[in-house]
C-alpha atoms as a PDB file:
ATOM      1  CA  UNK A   1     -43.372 -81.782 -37.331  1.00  0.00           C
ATOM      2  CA  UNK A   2     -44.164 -80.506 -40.540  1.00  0.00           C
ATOM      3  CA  UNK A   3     -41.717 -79.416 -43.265  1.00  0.00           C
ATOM      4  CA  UNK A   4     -38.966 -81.233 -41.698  1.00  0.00           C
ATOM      5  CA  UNK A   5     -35.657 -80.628 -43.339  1.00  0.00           C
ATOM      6  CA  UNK A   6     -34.145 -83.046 -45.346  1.00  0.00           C
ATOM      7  CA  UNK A   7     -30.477 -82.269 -44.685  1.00  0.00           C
ATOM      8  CA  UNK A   8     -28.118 -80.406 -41.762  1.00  0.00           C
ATOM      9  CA  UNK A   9     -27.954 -77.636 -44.163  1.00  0.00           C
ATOM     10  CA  UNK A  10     -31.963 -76.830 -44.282  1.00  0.00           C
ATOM     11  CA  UNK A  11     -31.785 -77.278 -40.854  1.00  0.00           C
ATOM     12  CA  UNK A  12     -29.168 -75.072 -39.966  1.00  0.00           C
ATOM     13  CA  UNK A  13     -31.097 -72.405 -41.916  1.00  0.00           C
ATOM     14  CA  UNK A  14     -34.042 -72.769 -39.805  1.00  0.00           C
ATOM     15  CA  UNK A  15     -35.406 -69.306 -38.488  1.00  0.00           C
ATOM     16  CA  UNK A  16     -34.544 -69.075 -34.740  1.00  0.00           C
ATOM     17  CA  UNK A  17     -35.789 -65.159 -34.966  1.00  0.00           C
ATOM     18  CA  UNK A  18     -37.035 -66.845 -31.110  1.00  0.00           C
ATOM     19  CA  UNK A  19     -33.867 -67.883 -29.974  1.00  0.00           C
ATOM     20  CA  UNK A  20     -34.344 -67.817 -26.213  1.00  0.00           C
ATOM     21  CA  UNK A  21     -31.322 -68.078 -23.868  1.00  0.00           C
ATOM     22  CA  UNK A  22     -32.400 -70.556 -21.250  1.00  0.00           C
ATOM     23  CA  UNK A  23     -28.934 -70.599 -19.115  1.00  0.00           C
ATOM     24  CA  UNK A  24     -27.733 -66.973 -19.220  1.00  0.00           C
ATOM     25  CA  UNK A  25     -23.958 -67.188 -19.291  1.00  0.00           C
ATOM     26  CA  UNK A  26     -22.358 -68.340 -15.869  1.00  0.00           C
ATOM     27  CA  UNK A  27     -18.994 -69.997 -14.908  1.00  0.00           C
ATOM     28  CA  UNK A  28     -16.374 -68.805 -12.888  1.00  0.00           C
ATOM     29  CA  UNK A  29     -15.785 -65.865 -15.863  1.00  0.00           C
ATOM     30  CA  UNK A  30     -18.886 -64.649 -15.156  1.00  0.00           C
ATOM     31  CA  UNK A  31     -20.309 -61.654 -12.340  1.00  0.00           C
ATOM     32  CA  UNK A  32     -23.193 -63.528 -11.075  1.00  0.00           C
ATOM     33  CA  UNK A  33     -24.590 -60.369  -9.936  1.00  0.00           C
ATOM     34  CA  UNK A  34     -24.708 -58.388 -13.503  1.00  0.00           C
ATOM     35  CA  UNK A  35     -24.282 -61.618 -15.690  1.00  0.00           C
ATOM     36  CA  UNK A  36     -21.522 -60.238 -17.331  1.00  0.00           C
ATOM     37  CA  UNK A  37     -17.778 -61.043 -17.282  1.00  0.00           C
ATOM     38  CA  UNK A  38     -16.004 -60.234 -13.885  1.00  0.00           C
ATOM     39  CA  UNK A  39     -12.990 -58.934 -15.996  1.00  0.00           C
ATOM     40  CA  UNK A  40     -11.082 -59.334 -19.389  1.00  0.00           C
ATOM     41  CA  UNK A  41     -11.226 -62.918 -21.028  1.00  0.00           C
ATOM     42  CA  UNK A  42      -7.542 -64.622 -21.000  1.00  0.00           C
ATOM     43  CA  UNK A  43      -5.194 -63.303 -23.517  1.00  0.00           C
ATOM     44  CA  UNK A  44      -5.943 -66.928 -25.664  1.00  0.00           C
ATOM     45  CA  UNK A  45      -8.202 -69.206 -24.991  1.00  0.00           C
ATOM     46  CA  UNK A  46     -10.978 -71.195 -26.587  1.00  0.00           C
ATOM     47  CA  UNK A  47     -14.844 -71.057 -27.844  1.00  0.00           C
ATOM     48  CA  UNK A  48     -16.892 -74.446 -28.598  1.00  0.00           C
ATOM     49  CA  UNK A  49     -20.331 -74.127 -29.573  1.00  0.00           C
ATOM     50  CA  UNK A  50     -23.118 -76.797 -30.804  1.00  0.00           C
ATOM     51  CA  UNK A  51     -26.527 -77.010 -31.739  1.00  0.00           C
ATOM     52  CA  UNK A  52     -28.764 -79.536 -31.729  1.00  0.00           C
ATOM     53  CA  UNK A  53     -31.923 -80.224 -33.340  1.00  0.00           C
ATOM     54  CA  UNK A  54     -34.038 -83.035 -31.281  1.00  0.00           C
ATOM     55  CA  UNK A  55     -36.489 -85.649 -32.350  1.00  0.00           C
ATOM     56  CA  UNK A  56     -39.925 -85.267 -30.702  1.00  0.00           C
ATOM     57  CA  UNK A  57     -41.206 -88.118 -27.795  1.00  0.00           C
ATOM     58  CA  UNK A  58     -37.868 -87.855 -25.970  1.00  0.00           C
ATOM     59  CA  UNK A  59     -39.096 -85.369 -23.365  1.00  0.00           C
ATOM     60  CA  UNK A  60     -38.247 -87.421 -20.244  1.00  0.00           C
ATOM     61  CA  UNK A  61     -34.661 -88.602 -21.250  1.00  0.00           C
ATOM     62  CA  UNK A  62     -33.839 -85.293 -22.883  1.00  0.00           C
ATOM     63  CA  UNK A  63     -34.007 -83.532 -19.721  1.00  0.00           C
ATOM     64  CA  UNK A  64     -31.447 -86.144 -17.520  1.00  0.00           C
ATOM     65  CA  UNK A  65     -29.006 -86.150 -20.229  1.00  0.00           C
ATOM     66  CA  UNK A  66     -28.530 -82.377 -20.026  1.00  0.00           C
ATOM     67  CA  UNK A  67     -28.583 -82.673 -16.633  1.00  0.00           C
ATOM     68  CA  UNK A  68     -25.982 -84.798 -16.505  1.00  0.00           C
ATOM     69  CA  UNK A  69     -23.735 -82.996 -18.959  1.00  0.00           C
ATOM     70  CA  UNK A  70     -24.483 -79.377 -17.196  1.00  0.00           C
ATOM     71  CA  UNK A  71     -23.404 -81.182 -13.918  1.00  0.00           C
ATOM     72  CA  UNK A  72     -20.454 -82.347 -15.271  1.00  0.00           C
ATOM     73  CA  UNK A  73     -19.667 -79.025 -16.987  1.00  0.00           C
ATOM     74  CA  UNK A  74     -20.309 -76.960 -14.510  1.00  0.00           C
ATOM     75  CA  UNK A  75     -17.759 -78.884 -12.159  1.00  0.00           C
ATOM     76  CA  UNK A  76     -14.875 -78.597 -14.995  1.00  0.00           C
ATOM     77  CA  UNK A  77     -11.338 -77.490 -14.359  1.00  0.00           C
ATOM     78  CA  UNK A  78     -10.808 -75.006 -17.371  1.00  0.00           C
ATOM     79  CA  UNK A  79     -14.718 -73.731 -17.881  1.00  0.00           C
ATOM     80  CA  UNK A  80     -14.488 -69.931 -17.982  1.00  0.00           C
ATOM     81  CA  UNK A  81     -18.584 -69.533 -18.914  1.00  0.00           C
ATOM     82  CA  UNK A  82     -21.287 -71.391 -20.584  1.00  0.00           C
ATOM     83  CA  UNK A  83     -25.030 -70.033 -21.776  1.00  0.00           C
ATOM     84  CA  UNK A  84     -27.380 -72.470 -23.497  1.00  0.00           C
ATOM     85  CA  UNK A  85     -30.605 -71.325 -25.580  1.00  0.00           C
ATOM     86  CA  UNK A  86     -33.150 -72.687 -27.822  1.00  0.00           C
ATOM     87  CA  UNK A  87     -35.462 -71.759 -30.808  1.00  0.00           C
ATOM     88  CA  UNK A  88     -38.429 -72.966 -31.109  1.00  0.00           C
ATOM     89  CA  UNK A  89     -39.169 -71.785 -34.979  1.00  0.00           C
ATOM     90  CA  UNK A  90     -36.122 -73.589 -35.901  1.00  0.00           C
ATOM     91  CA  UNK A  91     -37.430 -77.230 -34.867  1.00  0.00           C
ATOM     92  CA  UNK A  92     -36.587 -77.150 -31.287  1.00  0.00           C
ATOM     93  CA  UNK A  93     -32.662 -76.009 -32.313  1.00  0.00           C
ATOM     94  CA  UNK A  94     -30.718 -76.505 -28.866  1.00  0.00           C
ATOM     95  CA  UNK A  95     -27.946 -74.217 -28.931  1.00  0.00           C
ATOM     96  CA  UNK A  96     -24.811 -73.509 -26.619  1.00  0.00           C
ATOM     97  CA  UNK A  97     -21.476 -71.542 -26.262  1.00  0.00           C
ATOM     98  CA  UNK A  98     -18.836 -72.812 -24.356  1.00  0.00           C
ATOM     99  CA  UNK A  99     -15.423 -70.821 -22.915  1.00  0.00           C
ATOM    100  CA  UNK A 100     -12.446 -72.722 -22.172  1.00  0.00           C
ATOM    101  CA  UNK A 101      -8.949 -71.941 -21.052  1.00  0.00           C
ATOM    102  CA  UNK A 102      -7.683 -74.334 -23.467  1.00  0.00           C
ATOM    103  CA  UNK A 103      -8.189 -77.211 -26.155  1.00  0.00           C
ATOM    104  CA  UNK A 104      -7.003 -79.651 -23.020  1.00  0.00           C
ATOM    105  CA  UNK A 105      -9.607 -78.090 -20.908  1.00  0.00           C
ATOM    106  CA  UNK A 106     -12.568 -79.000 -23.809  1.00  0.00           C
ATOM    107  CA  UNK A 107     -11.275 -82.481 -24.349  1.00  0.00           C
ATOM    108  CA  UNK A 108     -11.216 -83.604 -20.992  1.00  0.00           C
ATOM    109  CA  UNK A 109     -15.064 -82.524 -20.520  1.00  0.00           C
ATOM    110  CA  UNK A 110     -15.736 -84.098 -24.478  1.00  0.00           C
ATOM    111  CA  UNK A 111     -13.825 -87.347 -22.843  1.00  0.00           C
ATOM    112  CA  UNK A 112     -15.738 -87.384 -19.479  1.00  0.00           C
ATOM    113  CA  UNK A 113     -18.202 -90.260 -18.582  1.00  0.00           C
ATOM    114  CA  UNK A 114     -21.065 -88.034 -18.814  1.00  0.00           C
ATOM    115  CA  UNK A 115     -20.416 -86.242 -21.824  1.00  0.00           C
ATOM    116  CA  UNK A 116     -19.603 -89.982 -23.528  1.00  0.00           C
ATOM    117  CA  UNK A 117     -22.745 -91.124 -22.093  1.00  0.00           C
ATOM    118  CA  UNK A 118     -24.775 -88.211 -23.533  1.00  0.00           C
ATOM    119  CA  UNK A 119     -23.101 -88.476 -27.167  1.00  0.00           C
ATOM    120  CA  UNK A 120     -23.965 -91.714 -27.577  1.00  0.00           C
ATOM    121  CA  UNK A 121     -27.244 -91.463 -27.072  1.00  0.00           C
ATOM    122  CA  UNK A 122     -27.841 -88.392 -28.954  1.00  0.00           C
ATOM    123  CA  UNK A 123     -27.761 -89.991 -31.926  1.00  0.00           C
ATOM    124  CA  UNK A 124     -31.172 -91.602 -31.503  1.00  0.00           C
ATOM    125  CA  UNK A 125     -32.673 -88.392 -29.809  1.00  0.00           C
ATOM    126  CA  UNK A 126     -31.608 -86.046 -32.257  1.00  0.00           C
ATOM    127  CA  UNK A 127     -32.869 -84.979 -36.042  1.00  0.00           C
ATOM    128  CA  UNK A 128     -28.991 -83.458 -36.977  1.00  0.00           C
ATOM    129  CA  UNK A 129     -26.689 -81.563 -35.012  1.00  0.00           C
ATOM    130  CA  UNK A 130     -22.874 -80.292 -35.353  1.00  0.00           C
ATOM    131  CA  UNK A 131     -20.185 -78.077 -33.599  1.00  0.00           C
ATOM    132  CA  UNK A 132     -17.269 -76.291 -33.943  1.00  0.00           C
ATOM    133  CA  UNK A 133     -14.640 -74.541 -31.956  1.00  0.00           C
ATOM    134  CA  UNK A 134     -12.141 -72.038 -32.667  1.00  0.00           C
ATOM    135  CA  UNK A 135      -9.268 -70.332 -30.690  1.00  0.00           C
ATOM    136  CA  UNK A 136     -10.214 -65.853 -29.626  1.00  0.00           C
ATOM    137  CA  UNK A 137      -8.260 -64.002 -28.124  1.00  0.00           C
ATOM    138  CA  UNK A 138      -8.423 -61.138 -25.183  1.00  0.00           C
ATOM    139  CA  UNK A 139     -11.775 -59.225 -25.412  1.00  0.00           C
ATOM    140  CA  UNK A 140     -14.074 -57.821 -22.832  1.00  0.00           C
ATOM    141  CA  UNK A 141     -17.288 -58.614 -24.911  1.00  0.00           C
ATOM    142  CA  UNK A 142     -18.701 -62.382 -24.424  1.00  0.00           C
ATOM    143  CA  UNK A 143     -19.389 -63.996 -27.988  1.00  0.00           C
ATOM    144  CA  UNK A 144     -22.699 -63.911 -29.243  1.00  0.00           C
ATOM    145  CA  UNK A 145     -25.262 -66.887 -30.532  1.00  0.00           C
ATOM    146  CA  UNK A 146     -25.346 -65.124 -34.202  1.00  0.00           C
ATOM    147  CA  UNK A 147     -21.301 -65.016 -34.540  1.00  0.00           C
ATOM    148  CA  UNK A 148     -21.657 -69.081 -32.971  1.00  0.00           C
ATOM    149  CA  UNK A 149     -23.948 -69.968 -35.984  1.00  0.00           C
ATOM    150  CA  UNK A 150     -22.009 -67.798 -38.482  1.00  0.00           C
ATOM    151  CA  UNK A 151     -19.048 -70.171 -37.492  1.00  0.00           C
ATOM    152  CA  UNK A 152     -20.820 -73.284 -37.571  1.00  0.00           C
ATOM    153  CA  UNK A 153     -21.903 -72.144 -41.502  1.00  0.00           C
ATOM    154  CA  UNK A 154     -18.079 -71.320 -42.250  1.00  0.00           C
ATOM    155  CA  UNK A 155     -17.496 -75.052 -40.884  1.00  0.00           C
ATOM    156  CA  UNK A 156     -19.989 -76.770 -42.331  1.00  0.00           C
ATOM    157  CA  UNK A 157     -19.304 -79.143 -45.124  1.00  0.00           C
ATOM    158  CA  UNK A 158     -21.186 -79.753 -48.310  1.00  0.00           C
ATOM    159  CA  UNK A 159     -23.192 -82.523 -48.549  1.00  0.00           C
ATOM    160  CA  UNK A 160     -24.869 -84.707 -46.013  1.00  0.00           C
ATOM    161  CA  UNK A 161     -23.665 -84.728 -42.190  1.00  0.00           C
ATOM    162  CA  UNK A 162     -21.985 -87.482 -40.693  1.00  0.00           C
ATOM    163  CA  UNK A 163     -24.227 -87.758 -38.174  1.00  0.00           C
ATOM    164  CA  UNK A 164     -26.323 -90.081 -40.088  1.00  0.00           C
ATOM    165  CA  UNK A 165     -25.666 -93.444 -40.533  1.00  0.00           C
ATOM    166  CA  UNK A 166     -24.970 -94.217 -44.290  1.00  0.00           C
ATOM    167  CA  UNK A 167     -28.241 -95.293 -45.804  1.00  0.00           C
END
């Protein structure tokens, strides 16, 4: 890859002007026939987002971790919806949003075997990557991938990202 960034923060700035959802929102929040919400989002509940920006020659495990981690997701008590997209420009960036009822809801799915499983590994198959989550309240609009990364940049701390191992 050429011009690879240096630091979370050059990556973060990437261009993802091709962001590409590649799960349209679905969970049991979601109208499977129109893809939007079947009705107002809970009065309080929570967003988690991520992104992700993989290390090329990991193509075959890649695939069976997310796998693993949309099975698991997909099956968990407190999911509301979930879309997942990608950009291409911006190295590969892997993004997703996340609904939850509740911050119990998230932890149990950050805490299950699969999601463990996955996390640990990602270290090795991933460049950088980071995530944030923040309590909304009742709307009838779903969030958006450009109000995600404007609250991963709020979140974001100076300097390098603790994903790295010290040097």
């Amino acid at each position: 890859m050429s011009n690879l960034p240096s630091s979370l923060h050059e990556f973060a700035a990437g261009d993802e002007s091709d962001l590409q959802v590649v799960v349209p929102w679905a969970g049991p929040a979601i109208d499977p026939a129109t893809g939007g919400l079947r009705g107002p989002l809970p009065e309080s509940y929570l967003v988690a987002t991520s992104v992700g920006w993989p290390k090329p020659g990991h193509e075959e495990i890649g695939p069976q971790l997310n796998k693993d981690i949309l099975e698991e997701l997909w099956q968990r008590d407190g999911l509301l919806a979930a879309t997942l997209a990608v950009s291409a420009k911006s190295w590969n960036a892997s993004r997703n949003l996340v609904l939850w009822r509740d911050k119990a809801a998230l932890d149990g799915f950050l805490r299950s075997p699969a999601h463990l499983r996955a996390a640990r590994r990602t270290r090795g198959l991933m460049f950088d990557w980071e995530g944030t989550h923040w309590t909304a309240t009742a709307r009838s609009e779903l969030p958006t991938f450009a109000e995600a990364r404007a609250r991963l940049d709020a979140a974001r701390a100076p300097g390098r990202s603790d994903f790295h191992s010290p040097d």
